[in-house]
C-alpha atoms as a PDB file:
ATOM      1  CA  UNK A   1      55.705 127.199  86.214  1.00  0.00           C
ATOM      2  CA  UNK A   2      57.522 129.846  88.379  1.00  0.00           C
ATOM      3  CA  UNK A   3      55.943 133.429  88.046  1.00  0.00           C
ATOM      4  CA  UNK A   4      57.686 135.602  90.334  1.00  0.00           C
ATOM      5  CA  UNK A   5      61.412 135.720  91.006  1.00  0.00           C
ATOM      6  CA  UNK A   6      62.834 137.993  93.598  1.00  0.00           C
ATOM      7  CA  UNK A   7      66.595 138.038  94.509  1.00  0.00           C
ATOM      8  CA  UNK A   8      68.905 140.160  96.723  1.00  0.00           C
ATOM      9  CA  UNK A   9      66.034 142.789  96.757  1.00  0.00           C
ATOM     10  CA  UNK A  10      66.937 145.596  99.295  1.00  0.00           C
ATOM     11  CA  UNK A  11      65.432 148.734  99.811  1.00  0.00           C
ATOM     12  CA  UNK A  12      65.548 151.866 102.011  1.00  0.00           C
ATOM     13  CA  UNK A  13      64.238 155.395 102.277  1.00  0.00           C
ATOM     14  CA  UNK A  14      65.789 158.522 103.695  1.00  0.00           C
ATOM     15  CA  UNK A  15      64.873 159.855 106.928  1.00  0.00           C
ATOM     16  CA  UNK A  16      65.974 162.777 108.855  1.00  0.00           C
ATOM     17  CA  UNK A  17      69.511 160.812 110.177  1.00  0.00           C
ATOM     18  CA  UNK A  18      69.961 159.235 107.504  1.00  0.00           C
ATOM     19  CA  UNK A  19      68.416 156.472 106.030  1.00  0.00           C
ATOM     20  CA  UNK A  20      66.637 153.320 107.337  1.00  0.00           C
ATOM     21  CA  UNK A  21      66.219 149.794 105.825  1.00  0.00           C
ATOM     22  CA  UNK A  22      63.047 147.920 104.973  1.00  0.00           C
ATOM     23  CA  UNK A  23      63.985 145.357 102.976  1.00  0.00           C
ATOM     24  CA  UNK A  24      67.194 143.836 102.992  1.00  0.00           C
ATOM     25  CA  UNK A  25      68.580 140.920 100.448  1.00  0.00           C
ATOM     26  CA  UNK A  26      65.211 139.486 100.185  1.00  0.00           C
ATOM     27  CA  UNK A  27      64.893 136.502  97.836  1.00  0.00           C
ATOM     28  CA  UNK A  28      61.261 135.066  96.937  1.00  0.00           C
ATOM     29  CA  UNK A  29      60.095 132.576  94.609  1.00  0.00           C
ATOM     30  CA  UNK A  30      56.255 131.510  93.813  1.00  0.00           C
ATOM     31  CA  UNK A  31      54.627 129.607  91.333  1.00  0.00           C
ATOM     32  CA  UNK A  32      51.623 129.728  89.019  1.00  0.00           C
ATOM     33  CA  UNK A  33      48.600 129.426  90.728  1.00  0.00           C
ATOM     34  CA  UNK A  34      50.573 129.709  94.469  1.00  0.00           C
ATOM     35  CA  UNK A  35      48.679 132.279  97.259  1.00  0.00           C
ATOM     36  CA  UNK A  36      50.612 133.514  99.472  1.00  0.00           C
ATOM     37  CA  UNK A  37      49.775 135.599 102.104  1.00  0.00           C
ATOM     38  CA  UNK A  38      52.034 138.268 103.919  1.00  0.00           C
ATOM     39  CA  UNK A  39      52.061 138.843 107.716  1.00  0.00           C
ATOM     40  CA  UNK A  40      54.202 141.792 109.739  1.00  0.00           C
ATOM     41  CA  UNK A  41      53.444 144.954 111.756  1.00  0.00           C
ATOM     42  CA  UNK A  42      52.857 148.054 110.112  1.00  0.00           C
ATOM     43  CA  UNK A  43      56.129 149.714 108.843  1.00  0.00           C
ATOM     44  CA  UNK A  44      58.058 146.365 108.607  1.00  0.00           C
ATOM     45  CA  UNK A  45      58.228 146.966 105.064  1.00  0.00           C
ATOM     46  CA  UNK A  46      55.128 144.708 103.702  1.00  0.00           C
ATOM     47  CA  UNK A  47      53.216 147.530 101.331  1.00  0.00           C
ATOM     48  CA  UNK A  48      57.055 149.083 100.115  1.00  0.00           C
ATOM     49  CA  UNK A  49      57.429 145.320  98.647  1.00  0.00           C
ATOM     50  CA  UNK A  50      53.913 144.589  97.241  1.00  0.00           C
ATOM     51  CA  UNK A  51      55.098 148.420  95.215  1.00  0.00           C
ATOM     52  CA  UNK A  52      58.383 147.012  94.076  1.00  0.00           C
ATOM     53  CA  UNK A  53      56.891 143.433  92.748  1.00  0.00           C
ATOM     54  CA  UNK A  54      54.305 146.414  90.561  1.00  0.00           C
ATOM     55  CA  UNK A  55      57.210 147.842  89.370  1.00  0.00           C
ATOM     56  CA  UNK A  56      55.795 151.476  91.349  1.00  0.00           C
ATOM     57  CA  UNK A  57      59.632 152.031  92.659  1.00  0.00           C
ATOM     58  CA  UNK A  58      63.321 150.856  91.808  1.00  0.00           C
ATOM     59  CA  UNK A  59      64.680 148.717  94.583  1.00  0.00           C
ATOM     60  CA  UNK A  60      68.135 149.495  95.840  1.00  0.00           C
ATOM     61  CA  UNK A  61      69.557 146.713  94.425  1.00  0.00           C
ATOM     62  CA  UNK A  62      68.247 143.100  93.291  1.00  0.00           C
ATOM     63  CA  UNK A  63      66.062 141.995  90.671  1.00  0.00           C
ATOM     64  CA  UNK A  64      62.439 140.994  90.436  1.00  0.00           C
ATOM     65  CA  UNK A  65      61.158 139.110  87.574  1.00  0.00           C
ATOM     66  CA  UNK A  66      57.646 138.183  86.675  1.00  0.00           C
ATOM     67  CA  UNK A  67      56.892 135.560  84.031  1.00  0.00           C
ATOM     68  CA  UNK A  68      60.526 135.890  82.822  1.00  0.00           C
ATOM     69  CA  UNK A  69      60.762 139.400  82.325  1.00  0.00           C
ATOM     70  CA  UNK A  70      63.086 140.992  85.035  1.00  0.00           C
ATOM     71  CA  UNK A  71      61.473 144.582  85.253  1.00  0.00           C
ATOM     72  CA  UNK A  72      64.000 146.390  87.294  1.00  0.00           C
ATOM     73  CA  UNK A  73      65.842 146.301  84.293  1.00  0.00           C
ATOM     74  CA  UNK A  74      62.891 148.382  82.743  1.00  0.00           C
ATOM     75  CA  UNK A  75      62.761 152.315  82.768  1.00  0.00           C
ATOM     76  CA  UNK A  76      60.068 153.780  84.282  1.00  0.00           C
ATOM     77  CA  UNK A  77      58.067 153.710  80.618  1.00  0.00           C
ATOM     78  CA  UNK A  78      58.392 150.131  80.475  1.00  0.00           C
ATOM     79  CA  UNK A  79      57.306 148.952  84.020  1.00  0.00           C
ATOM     80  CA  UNK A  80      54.444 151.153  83.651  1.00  0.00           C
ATOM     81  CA  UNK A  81      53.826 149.201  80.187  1.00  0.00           C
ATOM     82  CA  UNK A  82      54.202 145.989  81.366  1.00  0.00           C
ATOM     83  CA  UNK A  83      51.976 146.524  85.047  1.00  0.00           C
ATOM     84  CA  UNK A  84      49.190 147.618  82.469  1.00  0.00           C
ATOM     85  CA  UNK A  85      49.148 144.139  81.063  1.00  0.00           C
ATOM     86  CA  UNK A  86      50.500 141.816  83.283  1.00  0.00           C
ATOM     87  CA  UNK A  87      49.888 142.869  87.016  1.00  0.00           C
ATOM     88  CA  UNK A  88      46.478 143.439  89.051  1.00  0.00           C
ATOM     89  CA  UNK A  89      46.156 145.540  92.304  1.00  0.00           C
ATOM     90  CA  UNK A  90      43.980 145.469  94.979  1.00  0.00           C
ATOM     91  CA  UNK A  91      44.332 148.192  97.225  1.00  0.00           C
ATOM     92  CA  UNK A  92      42.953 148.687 100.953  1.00  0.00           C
ATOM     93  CA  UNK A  93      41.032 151.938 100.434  1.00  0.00           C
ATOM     94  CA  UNK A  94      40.040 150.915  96.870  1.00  0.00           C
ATOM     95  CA  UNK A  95      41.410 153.474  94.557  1.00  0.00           C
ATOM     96  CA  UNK A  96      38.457 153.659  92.191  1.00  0.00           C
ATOM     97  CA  UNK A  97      37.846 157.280  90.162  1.00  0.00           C
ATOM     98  CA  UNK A  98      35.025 158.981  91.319  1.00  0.00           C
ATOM     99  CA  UNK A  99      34.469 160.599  88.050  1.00  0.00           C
ATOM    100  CA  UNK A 100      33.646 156.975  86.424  1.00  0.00           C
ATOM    101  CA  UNK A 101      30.740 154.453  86.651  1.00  0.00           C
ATOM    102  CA  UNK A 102      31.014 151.228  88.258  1.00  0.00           C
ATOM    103  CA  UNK A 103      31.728 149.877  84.168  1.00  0.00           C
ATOM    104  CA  UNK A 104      34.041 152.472  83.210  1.00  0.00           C
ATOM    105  CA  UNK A 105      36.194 151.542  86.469  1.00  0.00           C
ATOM    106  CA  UNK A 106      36.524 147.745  85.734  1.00  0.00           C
ATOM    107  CA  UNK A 107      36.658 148.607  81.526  1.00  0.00           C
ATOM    108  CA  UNK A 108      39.772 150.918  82.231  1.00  0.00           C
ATOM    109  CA  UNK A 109      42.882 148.619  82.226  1.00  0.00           C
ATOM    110  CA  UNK A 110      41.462 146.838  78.965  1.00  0.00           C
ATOM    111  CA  UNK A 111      41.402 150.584  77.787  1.00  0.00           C
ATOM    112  CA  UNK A 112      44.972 151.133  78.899  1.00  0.00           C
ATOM    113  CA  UNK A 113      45.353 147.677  76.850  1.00  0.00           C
ATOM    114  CA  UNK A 114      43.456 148.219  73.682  1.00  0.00           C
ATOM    115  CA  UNK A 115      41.073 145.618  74.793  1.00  0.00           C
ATOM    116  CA  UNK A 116      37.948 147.455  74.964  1.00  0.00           C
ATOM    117  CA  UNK A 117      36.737 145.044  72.182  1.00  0.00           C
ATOM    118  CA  UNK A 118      36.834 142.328  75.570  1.00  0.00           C
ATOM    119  CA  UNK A 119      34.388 144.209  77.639  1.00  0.00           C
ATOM    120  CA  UNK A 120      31.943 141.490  77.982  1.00  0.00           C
ATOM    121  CA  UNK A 121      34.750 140.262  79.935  1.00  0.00           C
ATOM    122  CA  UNK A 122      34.186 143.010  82.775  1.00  0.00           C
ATOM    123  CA  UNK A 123      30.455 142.164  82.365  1.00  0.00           C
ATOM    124  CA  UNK A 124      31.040 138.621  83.460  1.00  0.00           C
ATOM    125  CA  UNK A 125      33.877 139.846  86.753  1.00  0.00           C
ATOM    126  CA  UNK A 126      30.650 142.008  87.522  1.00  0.00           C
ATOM    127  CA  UNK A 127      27.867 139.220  87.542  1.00  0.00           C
ATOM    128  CA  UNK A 128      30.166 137.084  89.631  1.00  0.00           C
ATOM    129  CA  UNK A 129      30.282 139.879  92.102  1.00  0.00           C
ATOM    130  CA  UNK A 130      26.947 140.395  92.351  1.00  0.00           C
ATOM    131  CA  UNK A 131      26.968 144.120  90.711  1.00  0.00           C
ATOM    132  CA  UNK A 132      25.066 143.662  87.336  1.00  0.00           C
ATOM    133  CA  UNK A 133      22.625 146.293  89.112  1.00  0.00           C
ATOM    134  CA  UNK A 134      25.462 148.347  89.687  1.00  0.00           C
ATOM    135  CA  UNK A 135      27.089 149.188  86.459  1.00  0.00           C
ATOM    136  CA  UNK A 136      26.488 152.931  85.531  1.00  0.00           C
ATOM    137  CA  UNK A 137      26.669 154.203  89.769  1.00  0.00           C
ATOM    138  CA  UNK A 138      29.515 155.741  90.735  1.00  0.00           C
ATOM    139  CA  UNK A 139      31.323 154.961  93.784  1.00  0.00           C
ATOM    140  CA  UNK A 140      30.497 157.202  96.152  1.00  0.00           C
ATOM    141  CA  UNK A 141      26.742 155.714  95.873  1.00  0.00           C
ATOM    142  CA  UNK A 142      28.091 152.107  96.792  1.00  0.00           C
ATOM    143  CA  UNK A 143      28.662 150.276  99.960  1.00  0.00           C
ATOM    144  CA  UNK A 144      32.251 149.507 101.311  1.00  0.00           C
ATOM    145  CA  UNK A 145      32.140 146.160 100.161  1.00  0.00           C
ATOM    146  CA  UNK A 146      30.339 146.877  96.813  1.00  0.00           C
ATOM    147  CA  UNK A 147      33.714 149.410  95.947  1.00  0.00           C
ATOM    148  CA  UNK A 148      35.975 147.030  96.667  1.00  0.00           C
ATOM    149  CA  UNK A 149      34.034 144.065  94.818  1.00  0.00           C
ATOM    150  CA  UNK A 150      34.558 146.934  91.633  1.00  0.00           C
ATOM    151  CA  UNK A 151      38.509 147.399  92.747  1.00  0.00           C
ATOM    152  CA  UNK A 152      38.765 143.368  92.773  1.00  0.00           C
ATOM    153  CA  UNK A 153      36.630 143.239  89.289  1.00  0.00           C
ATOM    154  CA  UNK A 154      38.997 146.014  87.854  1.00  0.00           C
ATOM    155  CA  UNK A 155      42.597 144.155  89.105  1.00  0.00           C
ATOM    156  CA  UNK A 156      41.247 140.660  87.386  1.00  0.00           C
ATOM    157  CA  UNK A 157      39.759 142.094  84.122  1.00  0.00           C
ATOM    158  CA  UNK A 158      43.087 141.604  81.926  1.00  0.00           C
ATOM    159  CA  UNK A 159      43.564 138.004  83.360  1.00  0.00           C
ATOM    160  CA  UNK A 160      46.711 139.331  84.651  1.00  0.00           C
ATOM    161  CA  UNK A 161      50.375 136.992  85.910  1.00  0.00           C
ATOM    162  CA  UNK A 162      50.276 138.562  89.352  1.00  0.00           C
ATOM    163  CA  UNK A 163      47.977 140.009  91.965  1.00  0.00           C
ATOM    164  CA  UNK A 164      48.990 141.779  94.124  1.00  0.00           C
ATOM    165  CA  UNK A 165      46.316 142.591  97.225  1.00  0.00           C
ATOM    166  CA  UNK A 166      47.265 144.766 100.213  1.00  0.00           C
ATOM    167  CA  UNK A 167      45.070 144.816 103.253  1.00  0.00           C
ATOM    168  CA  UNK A 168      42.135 144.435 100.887  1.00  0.00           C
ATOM    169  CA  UNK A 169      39.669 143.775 103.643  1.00  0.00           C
ATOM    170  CA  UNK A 170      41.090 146.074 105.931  1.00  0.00           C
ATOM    171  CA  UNK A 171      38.580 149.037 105.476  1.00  0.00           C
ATOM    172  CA  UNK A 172      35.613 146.636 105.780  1.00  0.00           C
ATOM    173  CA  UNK A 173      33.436 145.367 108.837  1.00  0.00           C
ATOM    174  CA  UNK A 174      34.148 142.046 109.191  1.00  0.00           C
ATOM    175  CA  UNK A 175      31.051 139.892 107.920  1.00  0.00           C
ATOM    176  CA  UNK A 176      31.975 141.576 104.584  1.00  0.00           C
ATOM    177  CA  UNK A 177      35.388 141.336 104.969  1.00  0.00           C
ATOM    178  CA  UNK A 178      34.572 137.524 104.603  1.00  0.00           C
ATOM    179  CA  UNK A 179      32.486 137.647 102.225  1.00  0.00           C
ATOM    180  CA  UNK A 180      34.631 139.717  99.612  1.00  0.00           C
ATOM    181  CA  UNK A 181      37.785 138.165 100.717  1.00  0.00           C
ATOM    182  CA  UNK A 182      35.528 134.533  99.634  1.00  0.00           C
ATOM    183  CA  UNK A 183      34.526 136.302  96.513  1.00  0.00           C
ATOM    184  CA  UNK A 184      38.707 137.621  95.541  1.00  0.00           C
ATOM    185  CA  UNK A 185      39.582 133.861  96.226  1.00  0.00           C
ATOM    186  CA  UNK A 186      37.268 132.080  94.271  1.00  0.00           C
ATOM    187  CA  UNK A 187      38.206 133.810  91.121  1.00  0.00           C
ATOM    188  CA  UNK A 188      42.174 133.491  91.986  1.00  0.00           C
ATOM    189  CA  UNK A 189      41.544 129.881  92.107  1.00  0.00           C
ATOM    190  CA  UNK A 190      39.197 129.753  89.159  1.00  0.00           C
ATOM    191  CA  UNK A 191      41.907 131.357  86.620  1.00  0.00           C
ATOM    192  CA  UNK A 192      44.973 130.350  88.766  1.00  0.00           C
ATOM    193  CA  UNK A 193      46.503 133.023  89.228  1.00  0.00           C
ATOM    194  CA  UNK A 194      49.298 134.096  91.443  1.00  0.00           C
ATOM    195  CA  UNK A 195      48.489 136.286  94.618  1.00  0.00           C
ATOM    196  CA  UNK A 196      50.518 137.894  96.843  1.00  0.00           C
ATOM    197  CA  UNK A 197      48.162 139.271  99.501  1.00  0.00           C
ATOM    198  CA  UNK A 198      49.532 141.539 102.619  1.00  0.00           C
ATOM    199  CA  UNK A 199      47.316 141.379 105.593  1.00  0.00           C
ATOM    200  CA  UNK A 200      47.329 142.064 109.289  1.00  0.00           C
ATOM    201  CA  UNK A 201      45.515 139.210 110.128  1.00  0.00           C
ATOM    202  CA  UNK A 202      46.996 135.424 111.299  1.00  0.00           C
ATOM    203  CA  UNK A 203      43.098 133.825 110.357  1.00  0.00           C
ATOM    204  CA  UNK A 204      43.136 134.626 106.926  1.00  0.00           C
ATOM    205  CA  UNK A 205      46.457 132.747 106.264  1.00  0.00           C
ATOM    206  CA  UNK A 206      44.362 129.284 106.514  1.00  0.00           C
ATOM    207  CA  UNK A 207      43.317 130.584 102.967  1.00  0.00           C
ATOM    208  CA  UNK A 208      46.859 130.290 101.751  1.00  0.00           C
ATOM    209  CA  UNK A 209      49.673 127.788 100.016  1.00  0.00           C
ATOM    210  CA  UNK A 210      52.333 129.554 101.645  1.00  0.00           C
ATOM    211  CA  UNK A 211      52.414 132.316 104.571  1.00  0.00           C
ATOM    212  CA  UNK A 212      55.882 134.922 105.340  1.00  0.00           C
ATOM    213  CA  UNK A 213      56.541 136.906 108.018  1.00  0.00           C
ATOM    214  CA  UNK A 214      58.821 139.995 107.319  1.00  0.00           C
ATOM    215  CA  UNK A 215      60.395 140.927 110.087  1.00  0.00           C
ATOM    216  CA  UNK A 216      63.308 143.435 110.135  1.00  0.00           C
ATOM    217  CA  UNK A 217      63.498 143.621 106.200  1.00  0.00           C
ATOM    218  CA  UNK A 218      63.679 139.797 105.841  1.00  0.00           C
ATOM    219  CA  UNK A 219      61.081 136.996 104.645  1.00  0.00           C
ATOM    220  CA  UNK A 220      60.736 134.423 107.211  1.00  0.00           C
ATOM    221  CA  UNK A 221      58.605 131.086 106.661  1.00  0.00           C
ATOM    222  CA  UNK A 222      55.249 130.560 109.075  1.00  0.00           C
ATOM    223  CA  UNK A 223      55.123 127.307 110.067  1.00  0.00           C
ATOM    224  CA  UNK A 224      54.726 124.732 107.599  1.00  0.00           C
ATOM    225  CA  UNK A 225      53.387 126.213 104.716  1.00  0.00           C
END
């Protein structure tokens, strides 16, 4: 079952001579279940994509559609709608609130949802991650790793179509870098879901069904994946 469709995506941003491309007639296809993992330098483009795919910006032109529903036809109302239920983020420097416990964090997009009724489902993300001791801290009295175990809890809660990870290990040391990146995987495989994951580096791509390259605004294949 195909998830994501992207075609003819291009997109650019002004700058002080005009403007300059990032992404330019991009077309990308993945199926349920599929990881794929995204490799290029910084500023080729990689993070303005992952915010397209959430529906965060308009392209330029081109169309992405995820599980049939081709949100760039959406207002801004409507993406923001249909990211609440059907897209999970990971980000690098873990976006939690630092106002909310470690619970109120994961228990947020089934609030967004009206899904609070699920919460032992943010229970269970927790006890796989190893933070049933952690529930009513705040972030700023965890660990690294422990805040983004809570940002990869909070992205899965809702069971969502796509996830959508960028750099997620790139704030951590790297023994627990492993370990949460071991910890993300395990539950995208449990619930097959689809991930799209951006990262800098070449060994975590032996973790993935298919690995791109974007080089000068356009997806190139990485050996045989």
């Amino acid at each position: 079952m195909e998830i994501l469709q992207v075609k003819n995506l291009s997109k650019s941003y002004p700058v002080a001579d005009g403007s300059q491309q990032v992404l330019e007639n991009l077309d990308l296809r993945l199926n349920a279940g599929q990881v794929m993992m995204l490799l290029g330098p910084s500023g080729s483009g990689k993070s303005s994509l992952l915010s397209l795919l959430a529906g965060l910006e308009p392209p330029d032109r081109g169309a992405i559609s995820i599980q049939g529903t081709e949100i760039t036809a959406l207002n801004e109302a409507e993406r923001t709608a249909f990211r609440r239920r059907n897209i999970g983020v990971v980000y690098q420097f873990f976006n939690l609130i630092p106002t909310l416990t470690v619970m109120e964090n994961v228990l947020l997009p089934l609030s967004l949802n009206g899904r609070l009724a699920e919460q032992e489902e943010a229970e269970r993300q927790l006890a796989r991650m190893g933070l049933s001791d952690k529930l009513d801290r705040f972030p700023e009295q965890l660990s690294g790793g422990e805040q983004q175990r809570v940002a990869i809890c909070r992205a899965l809660v809702h069971k969502p179509a796509l996830l959508l990870a960028d750099e997620p290990t790139g704030s951590l040391d790297n023994d627990t870098a492993e370990i949460v990146l071991e910890m993300l995987l395990e539950q995208v495989r449990e619930h097959n879901l689809t991930l799209v994951m951006v990262t800098h580096s070449e060994a975590l791509t032996t973790h993935a069904d298919r690995v791109l390259r974007l080089h000068r605004g356009v997806l190139e294949q990485v050996g045989g994946c």
